[in-house]
N, C-alpha and C. Protein backbone atom coordinates (compact mmCIF):
# COMPACT_ATOMS: atom_id res chain seq x y z
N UNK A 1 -32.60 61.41 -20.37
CA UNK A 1 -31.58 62.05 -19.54
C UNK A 1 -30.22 61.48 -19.93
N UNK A 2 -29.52 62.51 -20.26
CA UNK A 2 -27.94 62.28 -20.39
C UNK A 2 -27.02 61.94 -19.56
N UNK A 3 -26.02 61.32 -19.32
CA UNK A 3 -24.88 61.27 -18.09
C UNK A 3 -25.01 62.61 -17.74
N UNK A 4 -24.63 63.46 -18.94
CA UNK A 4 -24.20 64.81 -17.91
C UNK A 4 -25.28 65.36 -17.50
N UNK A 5 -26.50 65.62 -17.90
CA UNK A 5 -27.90 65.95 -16.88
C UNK A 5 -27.42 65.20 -15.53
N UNK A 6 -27.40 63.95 -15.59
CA UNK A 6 -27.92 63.15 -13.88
C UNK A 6 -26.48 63.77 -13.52
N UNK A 7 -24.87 63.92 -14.25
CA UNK A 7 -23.85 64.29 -12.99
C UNK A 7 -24.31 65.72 -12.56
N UNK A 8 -25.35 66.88 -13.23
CA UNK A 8 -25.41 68.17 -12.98
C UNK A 8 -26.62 67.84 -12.03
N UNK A 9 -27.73 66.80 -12.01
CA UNK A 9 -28.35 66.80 -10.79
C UNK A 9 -27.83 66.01 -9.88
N UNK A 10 -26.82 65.49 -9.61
CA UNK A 10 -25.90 64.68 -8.26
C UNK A 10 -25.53 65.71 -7.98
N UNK A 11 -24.60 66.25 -8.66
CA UNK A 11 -23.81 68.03 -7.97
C UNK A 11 -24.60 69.10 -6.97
N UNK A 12 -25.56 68.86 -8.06
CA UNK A 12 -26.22 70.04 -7.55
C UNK A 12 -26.91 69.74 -6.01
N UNK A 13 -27.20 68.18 -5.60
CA UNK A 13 -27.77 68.08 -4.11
C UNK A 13 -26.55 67.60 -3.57
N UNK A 14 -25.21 67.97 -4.07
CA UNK A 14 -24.14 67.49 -3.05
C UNK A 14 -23.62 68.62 -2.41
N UNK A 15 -24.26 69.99 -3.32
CA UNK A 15 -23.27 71.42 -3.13
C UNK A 15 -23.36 71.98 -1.57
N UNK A 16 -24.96 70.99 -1.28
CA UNK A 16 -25.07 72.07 -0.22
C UNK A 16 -24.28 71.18 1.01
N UNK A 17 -23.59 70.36 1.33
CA UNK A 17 -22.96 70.22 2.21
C UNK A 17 -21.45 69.80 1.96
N UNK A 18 -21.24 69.69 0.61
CA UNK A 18 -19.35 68.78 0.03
C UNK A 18 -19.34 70.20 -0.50
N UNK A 19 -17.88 69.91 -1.18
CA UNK A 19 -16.85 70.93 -1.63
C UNK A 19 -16.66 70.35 -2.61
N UNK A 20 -17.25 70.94 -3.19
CA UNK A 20 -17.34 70.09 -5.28
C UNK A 20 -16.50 70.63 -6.03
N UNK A 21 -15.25 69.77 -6.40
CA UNK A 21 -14.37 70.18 -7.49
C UNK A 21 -14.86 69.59 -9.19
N UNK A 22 -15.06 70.40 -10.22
CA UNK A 22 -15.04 69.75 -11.61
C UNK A 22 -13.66 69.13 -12.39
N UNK A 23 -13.66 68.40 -12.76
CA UNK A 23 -12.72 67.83 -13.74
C UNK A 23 -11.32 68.21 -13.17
N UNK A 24 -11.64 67.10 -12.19
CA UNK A 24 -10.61 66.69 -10.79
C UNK A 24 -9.23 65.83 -11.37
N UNK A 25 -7.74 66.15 -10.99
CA UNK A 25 -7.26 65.24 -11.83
C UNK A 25 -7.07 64.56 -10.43
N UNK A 26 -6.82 63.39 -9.98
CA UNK A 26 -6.44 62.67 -8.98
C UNK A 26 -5.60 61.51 -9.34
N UNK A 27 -4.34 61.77 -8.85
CA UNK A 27 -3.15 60.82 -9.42
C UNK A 27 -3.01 60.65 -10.77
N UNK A 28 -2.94 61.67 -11.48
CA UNK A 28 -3.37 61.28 -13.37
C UNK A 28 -4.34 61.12 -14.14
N UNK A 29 -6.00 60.66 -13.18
CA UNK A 29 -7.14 60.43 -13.57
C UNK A 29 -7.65 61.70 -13.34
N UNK A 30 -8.82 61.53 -14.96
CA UNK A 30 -9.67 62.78 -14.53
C UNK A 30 -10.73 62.47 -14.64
N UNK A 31 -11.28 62.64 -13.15
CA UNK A 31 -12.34 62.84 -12.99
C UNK A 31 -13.48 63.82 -13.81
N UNK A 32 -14.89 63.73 -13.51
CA UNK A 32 -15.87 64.57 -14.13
C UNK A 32 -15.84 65.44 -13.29
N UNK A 33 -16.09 64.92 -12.00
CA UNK A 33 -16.51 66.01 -10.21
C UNK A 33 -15.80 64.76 -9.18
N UNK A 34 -15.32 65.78 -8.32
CA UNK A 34 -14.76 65.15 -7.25
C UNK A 34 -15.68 66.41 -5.84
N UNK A 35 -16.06 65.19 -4.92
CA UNK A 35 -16.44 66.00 -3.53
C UNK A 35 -16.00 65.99 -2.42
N UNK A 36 -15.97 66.45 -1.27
CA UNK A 36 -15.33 66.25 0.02
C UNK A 36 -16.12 66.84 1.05
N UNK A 37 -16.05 65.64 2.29
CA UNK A 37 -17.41 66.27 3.58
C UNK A 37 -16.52 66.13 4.27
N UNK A 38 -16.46 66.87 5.29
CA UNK A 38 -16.17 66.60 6.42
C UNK A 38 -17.11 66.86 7.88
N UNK A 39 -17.52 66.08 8.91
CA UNK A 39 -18.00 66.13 9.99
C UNK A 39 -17.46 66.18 11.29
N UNK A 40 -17.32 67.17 12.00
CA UNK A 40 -16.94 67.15 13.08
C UNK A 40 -18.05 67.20 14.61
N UNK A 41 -17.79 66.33 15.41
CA UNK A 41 -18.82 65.67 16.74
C UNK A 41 -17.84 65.85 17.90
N UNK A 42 -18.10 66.50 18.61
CA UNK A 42 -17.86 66.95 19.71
C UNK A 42 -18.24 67.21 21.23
N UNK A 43 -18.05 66.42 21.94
CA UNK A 43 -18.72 66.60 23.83
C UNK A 43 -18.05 67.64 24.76
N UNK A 44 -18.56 68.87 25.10
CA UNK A 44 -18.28 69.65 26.38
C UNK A 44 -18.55 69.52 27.05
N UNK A 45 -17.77 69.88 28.44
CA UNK A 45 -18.03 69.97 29.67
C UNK A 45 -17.90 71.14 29.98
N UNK A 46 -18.98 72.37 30.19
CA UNK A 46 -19.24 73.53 30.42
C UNK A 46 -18.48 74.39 29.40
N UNK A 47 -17.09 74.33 29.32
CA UNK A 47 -16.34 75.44 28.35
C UNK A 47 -15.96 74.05 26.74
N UNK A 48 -15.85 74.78 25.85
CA UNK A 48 -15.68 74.02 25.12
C UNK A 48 -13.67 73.78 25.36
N UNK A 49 -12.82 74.19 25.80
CA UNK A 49 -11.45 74.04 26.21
C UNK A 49 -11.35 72.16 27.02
N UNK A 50 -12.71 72.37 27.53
CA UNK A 50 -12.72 70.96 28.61
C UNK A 50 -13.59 69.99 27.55
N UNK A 51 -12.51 69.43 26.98
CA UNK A 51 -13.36 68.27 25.48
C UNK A 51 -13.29 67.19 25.99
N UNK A 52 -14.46 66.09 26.32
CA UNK A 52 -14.45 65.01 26.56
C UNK A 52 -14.42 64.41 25.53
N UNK A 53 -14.62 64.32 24.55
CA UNK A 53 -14.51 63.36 23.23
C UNK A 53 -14.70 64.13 21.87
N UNK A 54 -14.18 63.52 20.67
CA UNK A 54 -14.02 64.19 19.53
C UNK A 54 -14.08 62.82 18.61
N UNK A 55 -15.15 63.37 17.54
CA UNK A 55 -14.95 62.60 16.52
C UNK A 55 -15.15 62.82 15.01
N UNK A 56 -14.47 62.45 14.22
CA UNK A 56 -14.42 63.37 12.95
C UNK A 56 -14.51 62.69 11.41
N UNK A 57 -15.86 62.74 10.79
CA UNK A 57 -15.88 61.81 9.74
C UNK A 57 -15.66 62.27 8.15
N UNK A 58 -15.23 61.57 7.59
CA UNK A 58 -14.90 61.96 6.09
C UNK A 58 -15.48 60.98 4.87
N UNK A 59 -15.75 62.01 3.62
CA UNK A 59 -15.91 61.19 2.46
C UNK A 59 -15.47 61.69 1.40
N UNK A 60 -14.78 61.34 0.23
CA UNK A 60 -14.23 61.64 -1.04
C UNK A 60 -15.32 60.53 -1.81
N UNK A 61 -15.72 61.54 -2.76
CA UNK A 61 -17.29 61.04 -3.74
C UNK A 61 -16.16 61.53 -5.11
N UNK A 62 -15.93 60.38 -6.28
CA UNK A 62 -15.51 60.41 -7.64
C UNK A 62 -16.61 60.21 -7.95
N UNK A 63 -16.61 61.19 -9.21
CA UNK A 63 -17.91 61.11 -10.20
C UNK A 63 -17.03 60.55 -12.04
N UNK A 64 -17.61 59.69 -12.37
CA UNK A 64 -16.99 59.07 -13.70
C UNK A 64 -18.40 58.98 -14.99
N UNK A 65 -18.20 59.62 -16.00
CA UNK A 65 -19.13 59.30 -16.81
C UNK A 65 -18.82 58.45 -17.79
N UNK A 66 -19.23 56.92 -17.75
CA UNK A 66 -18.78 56.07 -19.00
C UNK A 66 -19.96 56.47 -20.16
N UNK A 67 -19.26 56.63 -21.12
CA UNK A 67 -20.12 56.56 -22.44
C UNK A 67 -20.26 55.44 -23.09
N UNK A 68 -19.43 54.04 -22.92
CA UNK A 68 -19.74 52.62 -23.47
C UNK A 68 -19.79 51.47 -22.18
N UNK A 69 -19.83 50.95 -22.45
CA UNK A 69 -20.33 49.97 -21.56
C UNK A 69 -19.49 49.65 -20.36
N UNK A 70 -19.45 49.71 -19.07
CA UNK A 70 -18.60 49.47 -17.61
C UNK A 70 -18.57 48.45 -17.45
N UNK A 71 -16.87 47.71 -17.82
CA UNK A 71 -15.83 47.03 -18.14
C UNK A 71 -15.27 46.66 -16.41
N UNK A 72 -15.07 45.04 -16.45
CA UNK A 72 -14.66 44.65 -15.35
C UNK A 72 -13.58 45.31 -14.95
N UNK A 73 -12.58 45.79 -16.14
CA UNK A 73 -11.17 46.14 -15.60
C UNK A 73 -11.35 47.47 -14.79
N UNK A 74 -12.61 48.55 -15.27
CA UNK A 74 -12.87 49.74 -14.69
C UNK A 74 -12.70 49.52 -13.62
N UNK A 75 -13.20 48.56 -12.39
CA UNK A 75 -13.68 48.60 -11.37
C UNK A 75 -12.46 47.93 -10.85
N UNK A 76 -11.51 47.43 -11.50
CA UNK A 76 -9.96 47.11 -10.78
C UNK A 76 -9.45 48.09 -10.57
N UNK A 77 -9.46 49.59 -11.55
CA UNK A 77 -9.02 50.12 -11.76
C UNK A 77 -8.64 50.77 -10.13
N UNK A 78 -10.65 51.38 -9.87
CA UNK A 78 -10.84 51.81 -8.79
C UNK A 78 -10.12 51.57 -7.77
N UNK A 79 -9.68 50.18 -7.73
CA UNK A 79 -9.58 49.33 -5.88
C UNK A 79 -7.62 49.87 -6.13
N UNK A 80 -7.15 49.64 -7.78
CA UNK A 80 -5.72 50.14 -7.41
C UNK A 80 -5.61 51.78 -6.94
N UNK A 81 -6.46 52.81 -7.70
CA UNK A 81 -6.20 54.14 -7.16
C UNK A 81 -6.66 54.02 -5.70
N UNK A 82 -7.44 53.42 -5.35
CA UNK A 82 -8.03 53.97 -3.37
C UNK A 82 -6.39 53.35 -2.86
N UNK A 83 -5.93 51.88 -3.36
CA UNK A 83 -5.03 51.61 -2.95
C UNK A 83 -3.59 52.38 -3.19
N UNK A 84 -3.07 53.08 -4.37
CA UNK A 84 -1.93 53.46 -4.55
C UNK A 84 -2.22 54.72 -3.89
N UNK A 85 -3.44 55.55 -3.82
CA UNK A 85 -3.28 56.85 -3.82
C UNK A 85 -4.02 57.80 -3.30
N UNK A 86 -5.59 57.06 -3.32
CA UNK A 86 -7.15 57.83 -2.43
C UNK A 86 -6.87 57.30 -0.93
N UNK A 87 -6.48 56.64 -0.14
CA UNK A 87 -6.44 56.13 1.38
C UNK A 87 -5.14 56.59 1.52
N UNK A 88 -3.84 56.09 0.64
CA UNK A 88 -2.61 56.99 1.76
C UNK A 88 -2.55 58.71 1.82
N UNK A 89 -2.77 59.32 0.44
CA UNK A 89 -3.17 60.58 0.51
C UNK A 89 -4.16 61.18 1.18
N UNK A 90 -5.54 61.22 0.86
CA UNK A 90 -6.54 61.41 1.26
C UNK A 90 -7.03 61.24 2.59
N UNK A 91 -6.73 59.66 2.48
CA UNK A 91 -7.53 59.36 4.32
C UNK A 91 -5.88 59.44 5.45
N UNK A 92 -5.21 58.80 5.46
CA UNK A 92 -3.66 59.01 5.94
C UNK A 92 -2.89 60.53 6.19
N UNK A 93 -3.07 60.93 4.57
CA UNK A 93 -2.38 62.55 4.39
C UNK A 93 -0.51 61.72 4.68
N UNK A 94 -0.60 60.89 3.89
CA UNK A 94 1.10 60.23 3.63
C UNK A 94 1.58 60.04 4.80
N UNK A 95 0.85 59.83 6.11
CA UNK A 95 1.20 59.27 7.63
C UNK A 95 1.03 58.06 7.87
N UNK A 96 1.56 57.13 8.63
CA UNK A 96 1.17 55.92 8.96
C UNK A 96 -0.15 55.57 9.50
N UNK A 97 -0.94 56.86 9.90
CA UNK A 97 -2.45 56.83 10.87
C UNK A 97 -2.76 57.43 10.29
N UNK A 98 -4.19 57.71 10.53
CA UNK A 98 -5.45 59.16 9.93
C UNK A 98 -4.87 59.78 11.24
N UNK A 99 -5.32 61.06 10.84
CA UNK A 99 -5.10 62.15 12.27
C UNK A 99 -5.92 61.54 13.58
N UNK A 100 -5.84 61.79 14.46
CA UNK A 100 -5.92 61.88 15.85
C UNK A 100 -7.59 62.20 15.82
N UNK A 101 -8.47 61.40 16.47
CA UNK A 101 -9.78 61.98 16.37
C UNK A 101 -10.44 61.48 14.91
N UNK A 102 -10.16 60.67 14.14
CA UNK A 102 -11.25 60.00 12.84
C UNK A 102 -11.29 58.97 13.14
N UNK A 103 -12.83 59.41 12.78
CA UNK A 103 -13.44 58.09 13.04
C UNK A 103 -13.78 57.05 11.99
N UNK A 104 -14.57 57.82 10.87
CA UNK A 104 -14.49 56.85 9.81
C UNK A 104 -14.16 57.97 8.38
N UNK A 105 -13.34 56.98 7.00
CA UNK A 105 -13.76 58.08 5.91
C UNK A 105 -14.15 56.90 4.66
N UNK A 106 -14.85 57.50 3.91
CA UNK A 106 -15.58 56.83 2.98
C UNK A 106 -15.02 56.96 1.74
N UNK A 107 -14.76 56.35 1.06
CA UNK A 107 -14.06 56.67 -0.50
C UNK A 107 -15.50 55.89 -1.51
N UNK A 108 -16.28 57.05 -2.05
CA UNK A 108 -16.99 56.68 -2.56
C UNK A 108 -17.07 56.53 -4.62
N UNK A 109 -17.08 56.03 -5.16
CA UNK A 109 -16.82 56.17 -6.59
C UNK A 109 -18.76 56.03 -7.35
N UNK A 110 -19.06 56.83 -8.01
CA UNK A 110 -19.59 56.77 -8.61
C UNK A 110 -19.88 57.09 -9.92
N UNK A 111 -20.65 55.95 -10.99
CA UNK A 111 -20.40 55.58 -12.28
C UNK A 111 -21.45 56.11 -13.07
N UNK A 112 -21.67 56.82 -13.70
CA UNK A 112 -22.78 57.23 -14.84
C UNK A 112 -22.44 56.48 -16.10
N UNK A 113 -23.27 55.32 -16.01
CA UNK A 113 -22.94 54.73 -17.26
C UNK A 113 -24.10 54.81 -18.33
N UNK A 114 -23.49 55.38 -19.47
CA UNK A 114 -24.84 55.38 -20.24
C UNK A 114 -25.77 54.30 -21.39
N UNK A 115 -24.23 52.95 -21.64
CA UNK A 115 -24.56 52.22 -22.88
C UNK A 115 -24.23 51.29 -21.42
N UNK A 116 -24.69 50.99 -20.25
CA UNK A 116 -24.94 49.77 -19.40
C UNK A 116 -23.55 49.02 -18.83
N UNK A 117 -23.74 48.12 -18.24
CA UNK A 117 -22.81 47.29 -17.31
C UNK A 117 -22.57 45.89 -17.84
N UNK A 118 -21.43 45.54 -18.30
CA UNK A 118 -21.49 44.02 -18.77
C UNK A 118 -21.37 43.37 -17.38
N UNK A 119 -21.52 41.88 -17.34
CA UNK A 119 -22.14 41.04 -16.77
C UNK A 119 -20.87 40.90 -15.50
N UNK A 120 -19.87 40.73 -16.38
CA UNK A 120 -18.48 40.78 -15.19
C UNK A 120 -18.53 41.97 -14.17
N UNK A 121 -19.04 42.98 -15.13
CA UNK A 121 -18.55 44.15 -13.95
C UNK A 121 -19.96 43.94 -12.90
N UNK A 122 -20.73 43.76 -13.47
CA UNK A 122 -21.58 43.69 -12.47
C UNK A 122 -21.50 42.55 -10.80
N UNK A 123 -20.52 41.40 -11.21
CA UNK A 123 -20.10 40.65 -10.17
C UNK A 123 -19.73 41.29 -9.41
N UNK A 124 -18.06 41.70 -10.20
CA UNK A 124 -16.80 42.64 -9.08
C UNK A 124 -17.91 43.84 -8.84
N UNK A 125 -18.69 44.52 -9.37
CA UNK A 125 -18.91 45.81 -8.29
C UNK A 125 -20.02 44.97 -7.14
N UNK A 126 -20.74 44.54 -7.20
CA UNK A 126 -21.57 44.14 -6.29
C UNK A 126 -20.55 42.93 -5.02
N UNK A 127 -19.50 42.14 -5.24
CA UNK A 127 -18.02 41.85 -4.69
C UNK A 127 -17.01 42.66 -4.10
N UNK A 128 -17.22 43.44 -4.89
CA UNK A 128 -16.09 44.94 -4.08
C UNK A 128 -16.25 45.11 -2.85
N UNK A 129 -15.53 44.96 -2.33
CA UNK A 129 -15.08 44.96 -0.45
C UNK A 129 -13.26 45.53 -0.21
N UNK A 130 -13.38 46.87 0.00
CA UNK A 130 -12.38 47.54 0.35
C UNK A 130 -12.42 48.09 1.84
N UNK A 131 -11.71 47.32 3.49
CA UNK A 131 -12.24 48.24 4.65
C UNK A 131 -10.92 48.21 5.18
N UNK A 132 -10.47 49.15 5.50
CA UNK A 132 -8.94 48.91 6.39
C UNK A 132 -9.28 49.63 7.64
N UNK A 133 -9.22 48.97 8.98
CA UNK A 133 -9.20 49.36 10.18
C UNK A 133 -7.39 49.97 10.56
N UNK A 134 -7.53 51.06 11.39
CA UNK A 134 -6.30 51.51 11.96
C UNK A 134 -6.19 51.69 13.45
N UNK A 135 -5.39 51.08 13.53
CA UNK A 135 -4.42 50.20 14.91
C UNK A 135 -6.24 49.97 15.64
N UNK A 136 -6.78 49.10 15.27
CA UNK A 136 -7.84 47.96 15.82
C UNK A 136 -8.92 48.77 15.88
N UNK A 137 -9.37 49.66 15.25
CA UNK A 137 -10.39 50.67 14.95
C UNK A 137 -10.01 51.90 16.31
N UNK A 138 -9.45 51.67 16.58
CA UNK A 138 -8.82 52.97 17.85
C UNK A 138 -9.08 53.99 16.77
N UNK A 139 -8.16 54.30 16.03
CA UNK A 139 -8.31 55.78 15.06
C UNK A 139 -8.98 55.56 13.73
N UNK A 140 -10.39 54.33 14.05
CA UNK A 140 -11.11 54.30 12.90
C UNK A 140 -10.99 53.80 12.04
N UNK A 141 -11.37 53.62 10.48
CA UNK A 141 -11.63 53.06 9.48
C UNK A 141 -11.67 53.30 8.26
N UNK A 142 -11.50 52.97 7.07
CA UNK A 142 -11.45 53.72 5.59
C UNK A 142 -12.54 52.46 4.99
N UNK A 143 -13.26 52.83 4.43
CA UNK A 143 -14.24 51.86 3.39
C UNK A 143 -14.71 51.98 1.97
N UNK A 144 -14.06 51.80 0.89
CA UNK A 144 -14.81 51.94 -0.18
C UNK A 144 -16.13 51.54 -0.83
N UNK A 145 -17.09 52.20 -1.35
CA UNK A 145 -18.49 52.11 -1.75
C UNK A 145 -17.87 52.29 -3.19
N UNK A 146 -19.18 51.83 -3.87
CA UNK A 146 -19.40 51.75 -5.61
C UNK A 146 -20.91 51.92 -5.66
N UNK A 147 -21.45 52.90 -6.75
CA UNK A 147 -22.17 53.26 -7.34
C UNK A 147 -22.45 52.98 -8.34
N UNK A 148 -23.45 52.62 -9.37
CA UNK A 148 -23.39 52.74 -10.08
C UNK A 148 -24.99 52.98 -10.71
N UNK A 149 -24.96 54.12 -11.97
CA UNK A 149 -26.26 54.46 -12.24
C UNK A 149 -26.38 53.88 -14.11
N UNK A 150 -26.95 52.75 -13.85
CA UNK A 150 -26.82 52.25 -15.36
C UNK A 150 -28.22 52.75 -16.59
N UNK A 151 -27.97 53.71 -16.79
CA UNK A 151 -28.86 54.63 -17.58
C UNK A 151 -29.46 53.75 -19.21
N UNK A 152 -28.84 52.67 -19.41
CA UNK A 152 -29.54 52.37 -20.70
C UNK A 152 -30.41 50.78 -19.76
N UNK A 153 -30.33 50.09 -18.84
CA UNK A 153 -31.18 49.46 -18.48
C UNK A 153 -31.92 50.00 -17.10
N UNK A 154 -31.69 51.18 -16.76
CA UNK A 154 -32.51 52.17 -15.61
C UNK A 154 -32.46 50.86 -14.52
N UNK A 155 -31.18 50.81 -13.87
CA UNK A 155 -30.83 50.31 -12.81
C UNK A 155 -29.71 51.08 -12.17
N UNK A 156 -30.10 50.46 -10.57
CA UNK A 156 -29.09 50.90 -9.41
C UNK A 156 -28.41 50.35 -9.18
N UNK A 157 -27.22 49.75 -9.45
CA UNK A 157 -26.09 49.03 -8.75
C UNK A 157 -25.20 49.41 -7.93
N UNK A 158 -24.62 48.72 -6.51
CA UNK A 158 -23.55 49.58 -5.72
C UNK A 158 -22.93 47.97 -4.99
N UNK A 159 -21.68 48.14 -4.09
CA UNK A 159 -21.41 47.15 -3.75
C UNK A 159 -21.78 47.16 -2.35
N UNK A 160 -22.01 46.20 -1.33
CA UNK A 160 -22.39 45.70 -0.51
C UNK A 160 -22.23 47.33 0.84
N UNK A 161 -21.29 47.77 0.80
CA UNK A 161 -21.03 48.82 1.42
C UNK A 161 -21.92 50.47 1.06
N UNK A 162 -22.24 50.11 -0.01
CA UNK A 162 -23.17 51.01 -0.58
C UNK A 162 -24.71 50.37 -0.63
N UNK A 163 -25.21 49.98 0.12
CA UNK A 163 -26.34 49.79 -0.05
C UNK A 163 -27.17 50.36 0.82
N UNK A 164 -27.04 51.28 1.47
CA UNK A 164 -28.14 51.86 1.71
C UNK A 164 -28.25 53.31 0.66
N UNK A 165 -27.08 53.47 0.38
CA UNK A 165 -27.10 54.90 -0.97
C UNK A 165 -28.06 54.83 -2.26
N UNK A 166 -27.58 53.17 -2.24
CA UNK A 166 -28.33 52.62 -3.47
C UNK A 166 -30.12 52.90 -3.04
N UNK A 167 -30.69 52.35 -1.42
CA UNK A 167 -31.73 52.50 -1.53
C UNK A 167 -32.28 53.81 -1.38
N UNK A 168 -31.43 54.90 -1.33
CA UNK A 168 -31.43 56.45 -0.96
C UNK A 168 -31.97 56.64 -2.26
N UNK A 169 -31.45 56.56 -3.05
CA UNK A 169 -31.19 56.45 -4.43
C UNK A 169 -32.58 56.50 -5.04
N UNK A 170 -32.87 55.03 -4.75
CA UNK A 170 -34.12 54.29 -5.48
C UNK A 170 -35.57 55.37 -5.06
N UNK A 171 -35.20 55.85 -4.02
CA UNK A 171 -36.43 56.52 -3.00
C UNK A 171 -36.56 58.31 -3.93
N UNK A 172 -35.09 58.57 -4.14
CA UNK A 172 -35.26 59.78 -4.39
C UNK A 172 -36.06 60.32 -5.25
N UNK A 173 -36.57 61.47 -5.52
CA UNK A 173 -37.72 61.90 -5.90
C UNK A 173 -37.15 62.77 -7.52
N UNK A 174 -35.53 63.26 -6.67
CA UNK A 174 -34.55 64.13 -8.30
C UNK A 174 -34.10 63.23 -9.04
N UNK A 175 -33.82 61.48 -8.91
CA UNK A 175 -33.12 60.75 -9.64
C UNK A 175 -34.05 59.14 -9.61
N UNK A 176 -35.13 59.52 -10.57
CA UNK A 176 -36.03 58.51 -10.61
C UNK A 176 -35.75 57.53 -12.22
N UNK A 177 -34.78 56.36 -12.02
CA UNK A 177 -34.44 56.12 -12.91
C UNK A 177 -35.43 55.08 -13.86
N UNK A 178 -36.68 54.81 -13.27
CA UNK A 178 -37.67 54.70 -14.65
C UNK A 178 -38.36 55.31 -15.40
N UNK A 179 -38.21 56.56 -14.63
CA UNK A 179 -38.64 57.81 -15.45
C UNK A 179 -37.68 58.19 -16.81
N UNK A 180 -36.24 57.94 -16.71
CA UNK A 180 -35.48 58.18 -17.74
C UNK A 180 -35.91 57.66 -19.13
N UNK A 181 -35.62 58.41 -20.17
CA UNK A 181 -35.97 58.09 -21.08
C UNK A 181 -34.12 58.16 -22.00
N UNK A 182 -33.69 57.29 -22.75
CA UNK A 182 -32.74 57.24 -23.21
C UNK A 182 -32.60 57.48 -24.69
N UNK A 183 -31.50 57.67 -24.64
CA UNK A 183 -31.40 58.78 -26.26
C UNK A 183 -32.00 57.92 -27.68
N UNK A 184 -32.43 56.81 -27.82
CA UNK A 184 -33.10 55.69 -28.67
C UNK A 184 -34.52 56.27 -28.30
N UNK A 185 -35.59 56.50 -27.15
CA UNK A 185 -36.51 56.74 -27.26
C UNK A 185 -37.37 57.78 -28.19
């Protein structure tokens, strides 16, 4: 299996609930696929006009296919775009707050690497800790996750915030990464 096989089977089980853009530019970077969820949770009291509570969750999923080996600086790279440009755009929308009613949004990055992870990157991504609370979690939270699918040693890597994706991952039945066979076989 190729990077681009596993990004055309990620897409394809993301379609049915995100809004999948291909070869996304975001702040200058281009992406392979970029996605977007949104959830909205809601309490009535008889008419829906009479709202006792509202809550509204988000995620932006980058899809990146490395073809040589995932480089510590990659994963700096990441923490400056969520910082210059994925959280004030995206989660903010260039406001001092998220809108009124969010609760949490997720900035997720994930890596198709096909010639593996050197040893550094593997620290910083499994280290990666990005969470900014707004005004004391009143209007919620932004958190970055890391992915990563290392296709020439058929491993799951993600950082601490991603670990239950990672074990989503491991379980799934479309992305069984000892089954892969790599382009040397």
């Amino acid at each position: 299996m190729t990077g681009e096989d596993l990004l055309e089977t990620l897409l394809e089980s993301f379609q049915a609930s995100y809004d999948v853009e291909r070869a996304c530019d975001i702040n200058g970077d281009i992406f392979e696929a970029y996605a977007s969820f949104r959830a909205a949770n809601a309490r009535y009291v008889l008419v829906k006009s009479t709202e006792l509570w509202r809550a509204e969750c988000f995620e932006h999923v980058f899809f990146r296919i490395n073809r040589m080996e995932l480089a510590a600086e990659t994963v700096d790279l990441f923490r400056r775009q969520i910082i210059d440009y994925i959280e004030p755009t995206l989660v903010r929308h260039g406001e001092k707050w998220p809108p009124e009613n969010h609760m949490y949004t997720y900035m997720t990055m994930i890596y198709i690497c096909e010639n593996g992870v050197s040893e550094e990157a593997a620290r910083r991504i499994r280290s990666f800790r990005y969470v900014r609370n707004y005004k004391m979690s009143i209007r919620g939270y932004s958190e970055a996750r890391i992915l990563v699918f290392d296709l020439k040693n058929r491993k799951l890597l993600g950082n601490r915030a991603a670990r239950e994706l990672v074990k989503g991952y491991k379980k799934s039945a479309k992305v069984r990464l000892d089954s892969i066979k790599t382009k040397e076989e």
